[in-house]
N, C-alpha and C. Protein backbone atom coordinates (compact mmCIF):
# COMPACT_ATOMS: atom_id res chain seq x y z
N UNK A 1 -4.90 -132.50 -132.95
CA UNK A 1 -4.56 -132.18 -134.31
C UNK A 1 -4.75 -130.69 -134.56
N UNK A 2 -3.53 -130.15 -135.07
CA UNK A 2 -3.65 -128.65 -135.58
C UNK A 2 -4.73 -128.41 -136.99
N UNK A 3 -5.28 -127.59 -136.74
CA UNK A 3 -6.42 -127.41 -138.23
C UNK A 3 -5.18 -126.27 -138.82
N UNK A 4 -5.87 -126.19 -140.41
CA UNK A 4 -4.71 -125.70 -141.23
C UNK A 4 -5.93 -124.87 -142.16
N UNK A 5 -5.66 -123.80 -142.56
CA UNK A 5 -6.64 -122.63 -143.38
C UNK A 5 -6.20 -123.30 -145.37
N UNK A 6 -7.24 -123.47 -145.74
CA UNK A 6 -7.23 -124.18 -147.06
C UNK A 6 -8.13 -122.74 -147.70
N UNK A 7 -7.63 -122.74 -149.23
CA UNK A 7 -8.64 -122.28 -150.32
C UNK A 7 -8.82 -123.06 -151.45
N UNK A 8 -9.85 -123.14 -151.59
CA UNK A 8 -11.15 -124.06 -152.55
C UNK A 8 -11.06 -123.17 -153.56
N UNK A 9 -10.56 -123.69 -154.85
CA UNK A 9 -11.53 -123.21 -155.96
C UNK A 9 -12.47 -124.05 -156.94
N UNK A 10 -13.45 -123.75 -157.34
CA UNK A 10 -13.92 -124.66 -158.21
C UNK A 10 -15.42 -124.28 -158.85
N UNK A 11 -16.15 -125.09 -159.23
CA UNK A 11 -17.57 -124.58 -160.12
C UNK A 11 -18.63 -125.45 -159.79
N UNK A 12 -19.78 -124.75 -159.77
CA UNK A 12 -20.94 -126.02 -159.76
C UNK A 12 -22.01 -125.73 -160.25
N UNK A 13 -22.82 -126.39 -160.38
CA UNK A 13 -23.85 -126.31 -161.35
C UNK A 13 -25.07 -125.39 -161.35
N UNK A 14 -25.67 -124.08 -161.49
CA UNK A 14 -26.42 -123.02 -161.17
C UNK A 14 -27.90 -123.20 -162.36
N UNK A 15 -28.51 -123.66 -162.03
CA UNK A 15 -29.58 -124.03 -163.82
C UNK A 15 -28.59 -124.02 -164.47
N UNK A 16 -28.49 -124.33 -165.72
CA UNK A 16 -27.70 -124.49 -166.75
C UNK A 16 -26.47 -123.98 -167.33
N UNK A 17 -25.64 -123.77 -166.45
CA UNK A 17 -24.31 -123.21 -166.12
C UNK A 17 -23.69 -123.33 -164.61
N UNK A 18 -22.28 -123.33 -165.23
CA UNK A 18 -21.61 -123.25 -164.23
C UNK A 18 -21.25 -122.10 -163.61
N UNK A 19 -21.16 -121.79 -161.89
CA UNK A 19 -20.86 -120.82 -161.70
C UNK A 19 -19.30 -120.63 -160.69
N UNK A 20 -18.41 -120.02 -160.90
CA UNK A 20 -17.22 -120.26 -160.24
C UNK A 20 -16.99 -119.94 -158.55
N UNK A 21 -16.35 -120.44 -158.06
CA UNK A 21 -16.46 -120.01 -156.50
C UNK A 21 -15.24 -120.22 -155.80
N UNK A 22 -14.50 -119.49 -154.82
CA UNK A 22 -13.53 -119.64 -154.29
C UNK A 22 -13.86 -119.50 -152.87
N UNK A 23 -13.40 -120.48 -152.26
CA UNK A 23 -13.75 -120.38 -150.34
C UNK A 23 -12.34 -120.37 -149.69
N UNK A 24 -12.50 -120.23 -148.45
CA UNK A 24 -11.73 -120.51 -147.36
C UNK A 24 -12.05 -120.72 -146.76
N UNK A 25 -11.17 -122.02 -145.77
CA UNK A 25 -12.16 -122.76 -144.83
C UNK A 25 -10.83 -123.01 -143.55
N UNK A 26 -11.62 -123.22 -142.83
CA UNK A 26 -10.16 -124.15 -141.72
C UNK A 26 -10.42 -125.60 -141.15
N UNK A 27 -9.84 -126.25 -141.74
CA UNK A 27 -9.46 -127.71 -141.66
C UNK A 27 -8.78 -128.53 -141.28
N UNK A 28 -8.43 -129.70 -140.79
CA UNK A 28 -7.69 -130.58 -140.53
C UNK A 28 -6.91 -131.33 -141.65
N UNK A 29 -7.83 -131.68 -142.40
CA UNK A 29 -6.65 -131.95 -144.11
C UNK A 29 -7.70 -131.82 -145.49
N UNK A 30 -7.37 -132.22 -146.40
CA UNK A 30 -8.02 -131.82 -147.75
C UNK A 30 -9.21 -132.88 -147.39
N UNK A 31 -9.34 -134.48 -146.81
CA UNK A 31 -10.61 -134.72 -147.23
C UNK A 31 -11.80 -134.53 -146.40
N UNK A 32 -11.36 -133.58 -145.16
CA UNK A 32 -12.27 -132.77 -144.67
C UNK A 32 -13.03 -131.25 -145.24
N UNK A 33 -11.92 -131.03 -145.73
CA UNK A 33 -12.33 -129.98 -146.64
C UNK A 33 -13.37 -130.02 -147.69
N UNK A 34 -13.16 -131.39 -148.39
CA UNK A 34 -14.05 -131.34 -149.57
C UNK A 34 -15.36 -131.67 -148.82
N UNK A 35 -15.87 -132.27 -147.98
CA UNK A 35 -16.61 -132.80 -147.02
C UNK A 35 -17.36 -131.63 -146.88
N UNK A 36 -16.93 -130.57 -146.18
CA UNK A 36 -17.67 -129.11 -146.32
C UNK A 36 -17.76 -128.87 -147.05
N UNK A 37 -17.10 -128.72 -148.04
CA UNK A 37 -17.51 -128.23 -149.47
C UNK A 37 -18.94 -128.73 -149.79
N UNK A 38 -19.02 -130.03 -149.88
CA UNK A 38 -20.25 -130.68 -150.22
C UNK A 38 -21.23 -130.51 -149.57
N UNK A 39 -21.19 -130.09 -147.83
CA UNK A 39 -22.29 -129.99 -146.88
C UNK A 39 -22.43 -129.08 -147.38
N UNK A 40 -21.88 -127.67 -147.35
CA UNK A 40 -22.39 -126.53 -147.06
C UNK A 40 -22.90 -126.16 -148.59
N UNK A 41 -22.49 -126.57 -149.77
CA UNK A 41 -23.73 -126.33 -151.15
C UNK A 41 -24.66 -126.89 -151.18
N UNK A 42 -24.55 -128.51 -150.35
CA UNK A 42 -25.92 -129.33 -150.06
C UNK A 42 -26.82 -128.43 -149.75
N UNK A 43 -26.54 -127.90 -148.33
CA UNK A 43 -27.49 -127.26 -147.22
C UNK A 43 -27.95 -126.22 -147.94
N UNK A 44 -27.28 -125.63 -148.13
CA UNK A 44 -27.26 -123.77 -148.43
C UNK A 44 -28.01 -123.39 -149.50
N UNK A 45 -27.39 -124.04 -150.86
CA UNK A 45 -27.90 -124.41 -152.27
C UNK A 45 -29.17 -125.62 -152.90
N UNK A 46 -29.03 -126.54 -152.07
CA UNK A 46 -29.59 -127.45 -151.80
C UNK A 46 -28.81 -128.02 -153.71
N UNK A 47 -27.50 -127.88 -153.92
CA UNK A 47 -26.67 -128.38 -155.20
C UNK A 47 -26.50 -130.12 -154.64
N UNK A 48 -26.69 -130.82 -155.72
CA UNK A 48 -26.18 -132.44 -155.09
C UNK A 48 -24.70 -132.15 -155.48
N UNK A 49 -23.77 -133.18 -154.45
CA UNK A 49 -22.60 -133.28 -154.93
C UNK A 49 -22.15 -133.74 -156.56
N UNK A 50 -22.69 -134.53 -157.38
CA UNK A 50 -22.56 -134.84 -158.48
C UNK A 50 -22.30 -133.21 -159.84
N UNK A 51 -22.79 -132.38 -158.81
CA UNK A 51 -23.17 -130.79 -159.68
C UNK A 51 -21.79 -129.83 -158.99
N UNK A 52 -20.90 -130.46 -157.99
CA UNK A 52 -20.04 -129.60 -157.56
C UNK A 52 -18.48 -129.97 -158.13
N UNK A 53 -17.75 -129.18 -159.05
CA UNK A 53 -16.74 -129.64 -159.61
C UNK A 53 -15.40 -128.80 -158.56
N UNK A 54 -14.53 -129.06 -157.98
CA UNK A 54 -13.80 -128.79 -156.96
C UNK A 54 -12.48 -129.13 -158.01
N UNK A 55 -11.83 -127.70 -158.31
CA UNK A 55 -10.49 -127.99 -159.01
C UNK A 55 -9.23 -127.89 -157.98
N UNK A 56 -9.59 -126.76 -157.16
CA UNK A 56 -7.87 -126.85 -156.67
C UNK A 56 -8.12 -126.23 -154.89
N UNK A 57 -7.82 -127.48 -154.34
CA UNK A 57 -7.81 -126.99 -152.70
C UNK A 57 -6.32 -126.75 -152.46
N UNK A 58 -5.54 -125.69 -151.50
CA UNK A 58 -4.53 -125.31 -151.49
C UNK A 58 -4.47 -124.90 -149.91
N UNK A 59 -3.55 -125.52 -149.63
CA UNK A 59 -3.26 -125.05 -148.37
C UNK A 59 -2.47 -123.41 -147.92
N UNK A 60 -2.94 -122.93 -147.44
CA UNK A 60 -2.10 -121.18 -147.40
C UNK A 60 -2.00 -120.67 -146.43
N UNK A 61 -1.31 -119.87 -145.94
CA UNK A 61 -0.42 -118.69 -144.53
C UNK A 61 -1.57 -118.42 -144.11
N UNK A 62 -1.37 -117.79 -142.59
CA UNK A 62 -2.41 -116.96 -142.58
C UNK A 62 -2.33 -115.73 -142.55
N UNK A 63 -1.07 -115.19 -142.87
CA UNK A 63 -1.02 -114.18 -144.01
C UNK A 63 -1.78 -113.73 -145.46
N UNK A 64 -2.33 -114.89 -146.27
CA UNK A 64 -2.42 -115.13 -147.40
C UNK A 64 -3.94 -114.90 -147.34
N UNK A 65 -4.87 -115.42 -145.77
CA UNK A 65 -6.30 -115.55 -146.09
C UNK A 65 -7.27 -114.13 -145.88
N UNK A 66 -7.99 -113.94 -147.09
CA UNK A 66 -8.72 -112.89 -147.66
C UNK A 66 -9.79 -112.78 -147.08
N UNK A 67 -10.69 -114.18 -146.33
CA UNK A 67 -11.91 -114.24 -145.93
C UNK A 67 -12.00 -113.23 -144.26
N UNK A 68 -12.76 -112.42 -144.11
CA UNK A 68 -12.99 -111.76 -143.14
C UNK A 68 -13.35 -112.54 -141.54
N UNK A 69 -14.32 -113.53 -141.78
CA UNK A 69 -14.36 -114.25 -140.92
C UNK A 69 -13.33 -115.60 -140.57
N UNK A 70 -12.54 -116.10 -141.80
CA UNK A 70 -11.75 -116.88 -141.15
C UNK A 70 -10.32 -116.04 -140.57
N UNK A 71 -10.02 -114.99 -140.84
CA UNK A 71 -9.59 -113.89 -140.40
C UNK A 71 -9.59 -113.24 -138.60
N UNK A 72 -10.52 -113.38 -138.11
CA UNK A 72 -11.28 -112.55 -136.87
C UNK A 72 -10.77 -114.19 -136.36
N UNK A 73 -11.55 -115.88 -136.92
CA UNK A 73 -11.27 -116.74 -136.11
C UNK A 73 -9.53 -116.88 -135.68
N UNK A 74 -8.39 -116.48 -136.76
CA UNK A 74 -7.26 -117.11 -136.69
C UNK A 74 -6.77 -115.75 -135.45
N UNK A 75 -7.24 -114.36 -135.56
CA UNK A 75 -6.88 -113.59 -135.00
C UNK A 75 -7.07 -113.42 -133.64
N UNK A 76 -8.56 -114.15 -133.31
CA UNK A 76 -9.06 -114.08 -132.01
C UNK A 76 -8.68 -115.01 -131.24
């Protein structure tokens, strides 16, 4: 299976506000994607999924991706 470069936007819960966040990731399809989404604020943030609101995953070129390191991976 070919993996495909996705961007995440969405908000999650920071003490008593939300804070906005946009990723890029490389994936196999959207419900892998959200899957990381959820590990990596689990781990990182230690945020429960119930606190992560995920509005718009989008699949894009890799022309299009901004992230430096998924960048170096598609290039190398």
């Amino acid at each position: 299976m070919r993996t495909k470069i996705f961007r995440i936007q969405g908000k999650f819960m920071m003490g008593k506000s939300f804070k906005s966040f946009t990723k890029e990731l490389k994936a196999i399809n959207e419900e892998d994607i959200q899957e990381k989404i959820y590990s990596e604020f689990g781990s990182k943030h230690g945020i429960k999924r119930s606190k992560i609101s995920i509005e718009e995953i989008k699949e894009i070129s890799e022309d299009e991706v901004l992230d430096p390191i998924i960048k170096a991976l598609i290039e190398g």
